[in-house]
C-alpha atoms as a PDB file:
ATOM      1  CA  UNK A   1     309.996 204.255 138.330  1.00  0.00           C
ATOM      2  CA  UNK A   2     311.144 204.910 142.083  1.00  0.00           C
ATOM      3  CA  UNK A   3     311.618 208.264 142.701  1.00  0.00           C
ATOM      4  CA  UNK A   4     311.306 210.612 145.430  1.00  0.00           C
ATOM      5  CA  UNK A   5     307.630 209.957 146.532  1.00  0.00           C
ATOM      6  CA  UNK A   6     306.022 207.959 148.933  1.00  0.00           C
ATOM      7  CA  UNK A   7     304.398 205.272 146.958  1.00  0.00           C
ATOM      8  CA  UNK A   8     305.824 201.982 147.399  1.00  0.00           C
ATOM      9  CA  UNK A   9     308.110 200.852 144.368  1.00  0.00           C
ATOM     10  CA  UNK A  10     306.589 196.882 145.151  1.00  0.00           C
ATOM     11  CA  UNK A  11     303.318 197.922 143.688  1.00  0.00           C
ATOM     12  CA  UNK A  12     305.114 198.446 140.206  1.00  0.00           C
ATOM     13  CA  UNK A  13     307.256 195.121 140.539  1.00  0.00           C
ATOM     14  CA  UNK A  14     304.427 192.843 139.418  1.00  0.00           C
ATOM     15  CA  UNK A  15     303.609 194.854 136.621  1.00  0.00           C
ATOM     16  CA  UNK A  16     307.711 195.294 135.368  1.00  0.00           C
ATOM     17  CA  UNK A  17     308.343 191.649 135.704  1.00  0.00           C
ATOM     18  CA  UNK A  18     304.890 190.449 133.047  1.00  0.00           C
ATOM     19  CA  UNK A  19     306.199 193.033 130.757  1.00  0.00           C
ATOM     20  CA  UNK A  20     309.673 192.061 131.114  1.00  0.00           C
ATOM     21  CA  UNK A  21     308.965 188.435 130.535  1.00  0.00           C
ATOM     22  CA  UNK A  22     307.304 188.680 127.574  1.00  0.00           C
ATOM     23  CA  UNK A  23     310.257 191.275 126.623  1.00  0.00           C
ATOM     24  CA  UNK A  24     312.745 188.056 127.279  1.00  0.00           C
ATOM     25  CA  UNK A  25     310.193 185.825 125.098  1.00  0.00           C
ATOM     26  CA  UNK A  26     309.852 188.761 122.380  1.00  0.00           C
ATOM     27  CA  UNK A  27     313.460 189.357 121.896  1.00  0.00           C
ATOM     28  CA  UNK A  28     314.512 185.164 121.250  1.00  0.00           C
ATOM     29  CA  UNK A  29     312.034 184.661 119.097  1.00  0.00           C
ATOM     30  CA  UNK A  30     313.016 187.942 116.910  1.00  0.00           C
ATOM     31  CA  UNK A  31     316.676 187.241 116.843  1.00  0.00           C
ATOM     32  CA  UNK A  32     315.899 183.554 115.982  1.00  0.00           C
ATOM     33  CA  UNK A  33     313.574 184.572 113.170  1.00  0.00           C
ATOM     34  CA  UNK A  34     316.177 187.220 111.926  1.00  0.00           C
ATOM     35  CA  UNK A  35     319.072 184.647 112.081  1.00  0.00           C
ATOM     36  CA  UNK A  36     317.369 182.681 109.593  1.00  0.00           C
ATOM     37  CA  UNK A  37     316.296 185.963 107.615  1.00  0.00           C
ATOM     38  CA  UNK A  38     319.100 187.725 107.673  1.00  0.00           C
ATOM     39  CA  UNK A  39     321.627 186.415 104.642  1.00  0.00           C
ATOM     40  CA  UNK A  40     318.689 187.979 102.381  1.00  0.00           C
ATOM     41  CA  UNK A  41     318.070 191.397 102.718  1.00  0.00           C
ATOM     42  CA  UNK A  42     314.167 190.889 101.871  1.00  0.00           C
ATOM     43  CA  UNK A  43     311.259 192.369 102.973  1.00  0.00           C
ATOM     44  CA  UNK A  44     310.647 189.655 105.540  1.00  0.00           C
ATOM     45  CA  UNK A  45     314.203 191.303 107.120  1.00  0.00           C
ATOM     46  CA  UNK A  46     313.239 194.602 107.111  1.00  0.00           C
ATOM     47  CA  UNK A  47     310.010 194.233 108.410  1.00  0.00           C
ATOM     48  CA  UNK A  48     311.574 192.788 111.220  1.00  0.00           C
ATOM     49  CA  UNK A  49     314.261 195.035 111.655  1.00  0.00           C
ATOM     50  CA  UNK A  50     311.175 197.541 112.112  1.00  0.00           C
ATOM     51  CA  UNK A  51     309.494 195.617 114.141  1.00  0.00           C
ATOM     52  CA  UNK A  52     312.012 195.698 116.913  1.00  0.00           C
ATOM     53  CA  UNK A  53     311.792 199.274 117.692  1.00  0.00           C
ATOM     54  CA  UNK A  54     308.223 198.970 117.136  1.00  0.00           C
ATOM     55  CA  UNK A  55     308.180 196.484 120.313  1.00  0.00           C
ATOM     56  CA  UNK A  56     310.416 198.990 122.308  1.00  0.00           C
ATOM     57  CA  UNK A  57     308.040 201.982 121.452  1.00  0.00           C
ATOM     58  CA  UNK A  58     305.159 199.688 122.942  1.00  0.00           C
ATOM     59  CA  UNK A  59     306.783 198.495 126.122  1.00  0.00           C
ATOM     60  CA  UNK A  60     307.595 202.240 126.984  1.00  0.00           C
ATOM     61  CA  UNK A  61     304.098 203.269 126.802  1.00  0.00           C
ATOM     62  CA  UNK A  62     302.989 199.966 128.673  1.00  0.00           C
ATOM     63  CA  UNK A  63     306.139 200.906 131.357  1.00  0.00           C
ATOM     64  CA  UNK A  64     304.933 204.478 131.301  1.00  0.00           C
ATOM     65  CA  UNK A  65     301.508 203.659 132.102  1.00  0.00           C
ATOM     66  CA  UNK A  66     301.864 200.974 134.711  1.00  0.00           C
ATOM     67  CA  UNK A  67     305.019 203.476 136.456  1.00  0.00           C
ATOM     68  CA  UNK A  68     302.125 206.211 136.807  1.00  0.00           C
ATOM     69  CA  UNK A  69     302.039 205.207 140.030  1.00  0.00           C
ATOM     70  CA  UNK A  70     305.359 205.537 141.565  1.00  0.00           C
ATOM     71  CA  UNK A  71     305.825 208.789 138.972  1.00  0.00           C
ATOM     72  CA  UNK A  72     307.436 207.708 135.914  1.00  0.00           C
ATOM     73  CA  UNK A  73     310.435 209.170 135.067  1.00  0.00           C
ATOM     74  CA  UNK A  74     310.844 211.505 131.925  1.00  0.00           C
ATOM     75  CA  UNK A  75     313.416 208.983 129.889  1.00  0.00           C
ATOM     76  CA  UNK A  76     310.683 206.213 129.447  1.00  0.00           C
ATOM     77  CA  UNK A  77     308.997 209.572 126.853  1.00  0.00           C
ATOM     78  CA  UNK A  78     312.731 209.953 125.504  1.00  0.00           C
ATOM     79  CA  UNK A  79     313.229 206.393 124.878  1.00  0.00           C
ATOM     80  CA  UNK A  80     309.693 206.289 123.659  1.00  0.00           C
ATOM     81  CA  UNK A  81     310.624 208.977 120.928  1.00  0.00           C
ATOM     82  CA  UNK A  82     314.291 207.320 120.235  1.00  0.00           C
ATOM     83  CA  UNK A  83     312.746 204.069 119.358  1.00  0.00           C
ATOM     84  CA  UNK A  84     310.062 205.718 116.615  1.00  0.00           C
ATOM     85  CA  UNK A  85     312.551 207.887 115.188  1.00  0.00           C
ATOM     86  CA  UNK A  86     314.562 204.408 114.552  1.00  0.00           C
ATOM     87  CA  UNK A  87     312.058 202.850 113.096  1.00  0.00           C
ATOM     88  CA  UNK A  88     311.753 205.986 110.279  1.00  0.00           C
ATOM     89  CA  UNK A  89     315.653 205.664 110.879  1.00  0.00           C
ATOM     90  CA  UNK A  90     315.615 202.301 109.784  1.00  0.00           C
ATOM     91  CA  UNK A  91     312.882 202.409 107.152  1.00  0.00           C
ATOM     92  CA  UNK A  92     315.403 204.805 105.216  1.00  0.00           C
ATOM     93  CA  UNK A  93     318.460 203.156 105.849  1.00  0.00           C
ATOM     94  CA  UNK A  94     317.376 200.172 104.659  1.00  0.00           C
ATOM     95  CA  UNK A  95     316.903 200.924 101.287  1.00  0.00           C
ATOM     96  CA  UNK A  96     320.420 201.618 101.416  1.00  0.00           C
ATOM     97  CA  UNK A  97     321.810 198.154 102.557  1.00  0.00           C
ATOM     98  CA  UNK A  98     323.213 196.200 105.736  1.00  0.00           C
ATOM     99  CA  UNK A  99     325.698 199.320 107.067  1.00  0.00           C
ATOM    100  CA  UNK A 100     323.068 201.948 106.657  1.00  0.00           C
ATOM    101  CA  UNK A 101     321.069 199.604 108.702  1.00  0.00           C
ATOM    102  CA  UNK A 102     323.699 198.698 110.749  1.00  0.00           C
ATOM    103  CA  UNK A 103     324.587 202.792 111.764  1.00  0.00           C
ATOM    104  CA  UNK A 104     321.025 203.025 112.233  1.00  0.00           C
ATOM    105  CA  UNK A 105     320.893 200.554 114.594  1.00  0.00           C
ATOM    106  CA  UNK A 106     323.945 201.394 116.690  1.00  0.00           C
ATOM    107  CA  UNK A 107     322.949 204.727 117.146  1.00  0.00           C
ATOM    108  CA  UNK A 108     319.980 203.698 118.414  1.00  0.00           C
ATOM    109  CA  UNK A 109     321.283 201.375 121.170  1.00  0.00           C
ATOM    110  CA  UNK A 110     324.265 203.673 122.134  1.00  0.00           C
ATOM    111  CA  UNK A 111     321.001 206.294 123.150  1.00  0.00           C
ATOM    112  CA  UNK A 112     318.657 204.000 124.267  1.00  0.00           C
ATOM    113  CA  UNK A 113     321.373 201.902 126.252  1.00  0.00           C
ATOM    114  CA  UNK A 114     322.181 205.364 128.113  1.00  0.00           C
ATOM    115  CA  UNK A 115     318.216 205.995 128.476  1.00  0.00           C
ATOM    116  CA  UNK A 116     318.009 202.010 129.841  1.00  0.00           C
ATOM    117  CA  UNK A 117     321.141 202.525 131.937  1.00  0.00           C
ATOM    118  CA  UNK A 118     319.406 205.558 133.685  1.00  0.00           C
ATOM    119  CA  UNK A 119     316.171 204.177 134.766  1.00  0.00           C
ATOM    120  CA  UNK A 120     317.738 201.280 135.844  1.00  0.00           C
ATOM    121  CA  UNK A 121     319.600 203.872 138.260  1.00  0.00           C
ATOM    122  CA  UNK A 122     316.712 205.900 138.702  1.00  0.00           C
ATOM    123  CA  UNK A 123     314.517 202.645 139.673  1.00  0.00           C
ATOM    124  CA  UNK A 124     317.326 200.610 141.607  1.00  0.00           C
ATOM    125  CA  UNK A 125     315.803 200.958 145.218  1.00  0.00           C
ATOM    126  CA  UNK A 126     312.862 199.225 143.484  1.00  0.00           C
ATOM    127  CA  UNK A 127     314.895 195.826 142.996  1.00  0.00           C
ATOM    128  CA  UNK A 128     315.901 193.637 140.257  1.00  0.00           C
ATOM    129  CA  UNK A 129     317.610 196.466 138.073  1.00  0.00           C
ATOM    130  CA  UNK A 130     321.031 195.659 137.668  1.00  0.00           C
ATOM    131  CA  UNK A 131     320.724 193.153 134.779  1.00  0.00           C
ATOM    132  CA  UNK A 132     318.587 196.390 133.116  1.00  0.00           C
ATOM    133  CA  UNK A 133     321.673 198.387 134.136  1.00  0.00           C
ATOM    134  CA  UNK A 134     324.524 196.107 132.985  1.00  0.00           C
ATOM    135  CA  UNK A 135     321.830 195.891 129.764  1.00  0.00           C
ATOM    136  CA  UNK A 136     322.210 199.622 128.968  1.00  0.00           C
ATOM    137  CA  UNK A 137     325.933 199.614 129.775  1.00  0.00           C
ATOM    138  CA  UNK A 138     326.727 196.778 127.369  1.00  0.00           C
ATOM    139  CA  UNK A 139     323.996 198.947 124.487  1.00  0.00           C
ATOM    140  CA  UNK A 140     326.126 201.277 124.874  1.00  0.00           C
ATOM    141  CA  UNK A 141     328.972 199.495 123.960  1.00  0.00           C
ATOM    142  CA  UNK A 142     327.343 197.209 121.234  1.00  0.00           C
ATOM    143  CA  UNK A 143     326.059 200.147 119.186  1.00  0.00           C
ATOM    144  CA  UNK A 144     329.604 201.781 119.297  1.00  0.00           C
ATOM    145  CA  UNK A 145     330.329 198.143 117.435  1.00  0.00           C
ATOM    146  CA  UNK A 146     327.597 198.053 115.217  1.00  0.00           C
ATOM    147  CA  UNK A 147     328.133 201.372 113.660  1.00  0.00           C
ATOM    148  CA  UNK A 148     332.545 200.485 113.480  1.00  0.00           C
ATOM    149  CA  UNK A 149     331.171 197.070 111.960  1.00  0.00           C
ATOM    150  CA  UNK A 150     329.353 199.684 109.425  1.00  0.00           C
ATOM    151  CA  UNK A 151     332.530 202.052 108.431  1.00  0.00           C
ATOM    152  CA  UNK A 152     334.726 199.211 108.244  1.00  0.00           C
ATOM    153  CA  UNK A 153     332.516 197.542 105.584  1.00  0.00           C
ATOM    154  CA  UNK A 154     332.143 194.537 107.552  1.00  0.00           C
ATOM    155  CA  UNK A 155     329.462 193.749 109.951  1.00  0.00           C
ATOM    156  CA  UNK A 156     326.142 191.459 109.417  1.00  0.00           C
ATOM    157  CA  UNK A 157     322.558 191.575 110.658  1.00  0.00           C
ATOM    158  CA  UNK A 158     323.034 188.325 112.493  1.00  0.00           C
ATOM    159  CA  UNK A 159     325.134 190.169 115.158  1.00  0.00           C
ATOM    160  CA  UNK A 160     321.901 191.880 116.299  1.00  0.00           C
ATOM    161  CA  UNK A 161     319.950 188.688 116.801  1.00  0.00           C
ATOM    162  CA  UNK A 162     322.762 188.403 119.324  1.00  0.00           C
ATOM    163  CA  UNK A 163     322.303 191.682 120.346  1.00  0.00           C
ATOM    164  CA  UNK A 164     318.862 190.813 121.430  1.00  0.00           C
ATOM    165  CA  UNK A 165     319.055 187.020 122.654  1.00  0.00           C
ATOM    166  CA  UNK A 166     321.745 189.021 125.253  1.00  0.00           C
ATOM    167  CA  UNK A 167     319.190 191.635 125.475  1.00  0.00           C
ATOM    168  CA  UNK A 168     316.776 189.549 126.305  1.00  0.00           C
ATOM    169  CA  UNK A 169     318.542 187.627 128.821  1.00  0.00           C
ATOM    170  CA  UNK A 170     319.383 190.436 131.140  1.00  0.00           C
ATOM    171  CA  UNK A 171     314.883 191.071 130.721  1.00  0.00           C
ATOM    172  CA  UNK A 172     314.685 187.558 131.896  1.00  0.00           C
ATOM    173  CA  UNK A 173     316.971 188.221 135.194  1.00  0.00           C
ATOM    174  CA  UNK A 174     315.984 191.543 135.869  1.00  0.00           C
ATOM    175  CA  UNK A 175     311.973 189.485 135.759  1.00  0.00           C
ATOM    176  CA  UNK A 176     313.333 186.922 138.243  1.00  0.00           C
ATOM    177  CA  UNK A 177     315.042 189.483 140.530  1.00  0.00           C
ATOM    178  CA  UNK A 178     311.519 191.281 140.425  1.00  0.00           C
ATOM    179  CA  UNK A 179     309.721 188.180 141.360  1.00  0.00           C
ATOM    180  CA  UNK A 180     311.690 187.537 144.661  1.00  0.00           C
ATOM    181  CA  UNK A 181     311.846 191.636 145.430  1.00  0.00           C
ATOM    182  CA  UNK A 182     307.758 191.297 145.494  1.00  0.00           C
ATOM    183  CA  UNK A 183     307.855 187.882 147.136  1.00  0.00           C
ATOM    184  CA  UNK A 184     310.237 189.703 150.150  1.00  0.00           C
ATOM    185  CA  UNK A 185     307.860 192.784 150.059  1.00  0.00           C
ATOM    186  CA  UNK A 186     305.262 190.650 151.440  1.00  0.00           C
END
């Protein structure tokens, strides 16, 4: 996270752009493997649903650590607990079907899209952060869907493998702007 102090922001840039490559690799293979799980509501589904959040929780504490550094900022802890009270979040809903899930789930990115959004403000002198900060903009927005999909009674899991593969995406750019910010810092 670039902040206020004198550490150079390029000795984080290496580290951001591993983890957010295998984010971008993470995030197509989930939404593949939960567009082909999703028409039954299984355990298979559900375990993936969980496993999402699970994934965010760990690249938080892997962010966190590596951002020690440059001083992290405070969000990466809030997004750390948003994403494990989703996955209890989720773990309930599901037992009551697809919109429970689906509420869940939008909640979760309309908060963590506005945690995303900030550190992507907080860490934009560091480089390659506006695909993170478009990325939180358009959680935002996608999670105000998910949960209207939800109350209207329509909605399916397959619009989060989108939600990820787009997700995803914006990882992959934001690695790729990293990768020339540290190849300019030398």
């Amino acid at each position: 996270m670039t902040s206020t102090t004198d550490t150079p922001p390029a000795a984080l840039a290496p580290q951001l752009r591993t983890l957010y490559l295998a984010r971008f690799v993470f995030a197509v293979v989930w939404a593949v493997l939960l567009a082909l799980t999703a028409r039954t509501f299984g355990p298979l589904t559900v375990g993936l649903l969980l496993l999402y959040p699970l994934v965010d929780l760990g690249a938080a504490v892997v962010d966190h650590r590596a951002s020690r550094a440059v001083r992290p900022t405070p969000l990466l802890i809030v997004n750390m607990v948003l994403s494990a009270l989703t996955v209890i979040g989720l773990a309930v809903a599901a037992t009551s079907g697809v919109p429970a899930v689906l509420v869940v789930w939008g909640v979760w990115a309309i908060t963590a899209g506005a945690v995303q959004l900030a550190v992507g403000l907080v860490r934009r002198r560091l480089g390659g952060q506006w695909p993170m900060i478009l990325s939180g903009g358009i959680s935002v927005l996608a999670g105000s869907g998910f949960i209207l999909q939800a109350i209207s009674g329509g909605g399916a899991l397959t619009g989060l493998a989108g939600y990820a593969t787009l997700g995803g995406i914006f990882f992959l750019l934001s690695a790729l702007r990293l990768g020339r910010a540290a190849k300019v810092a030398r």
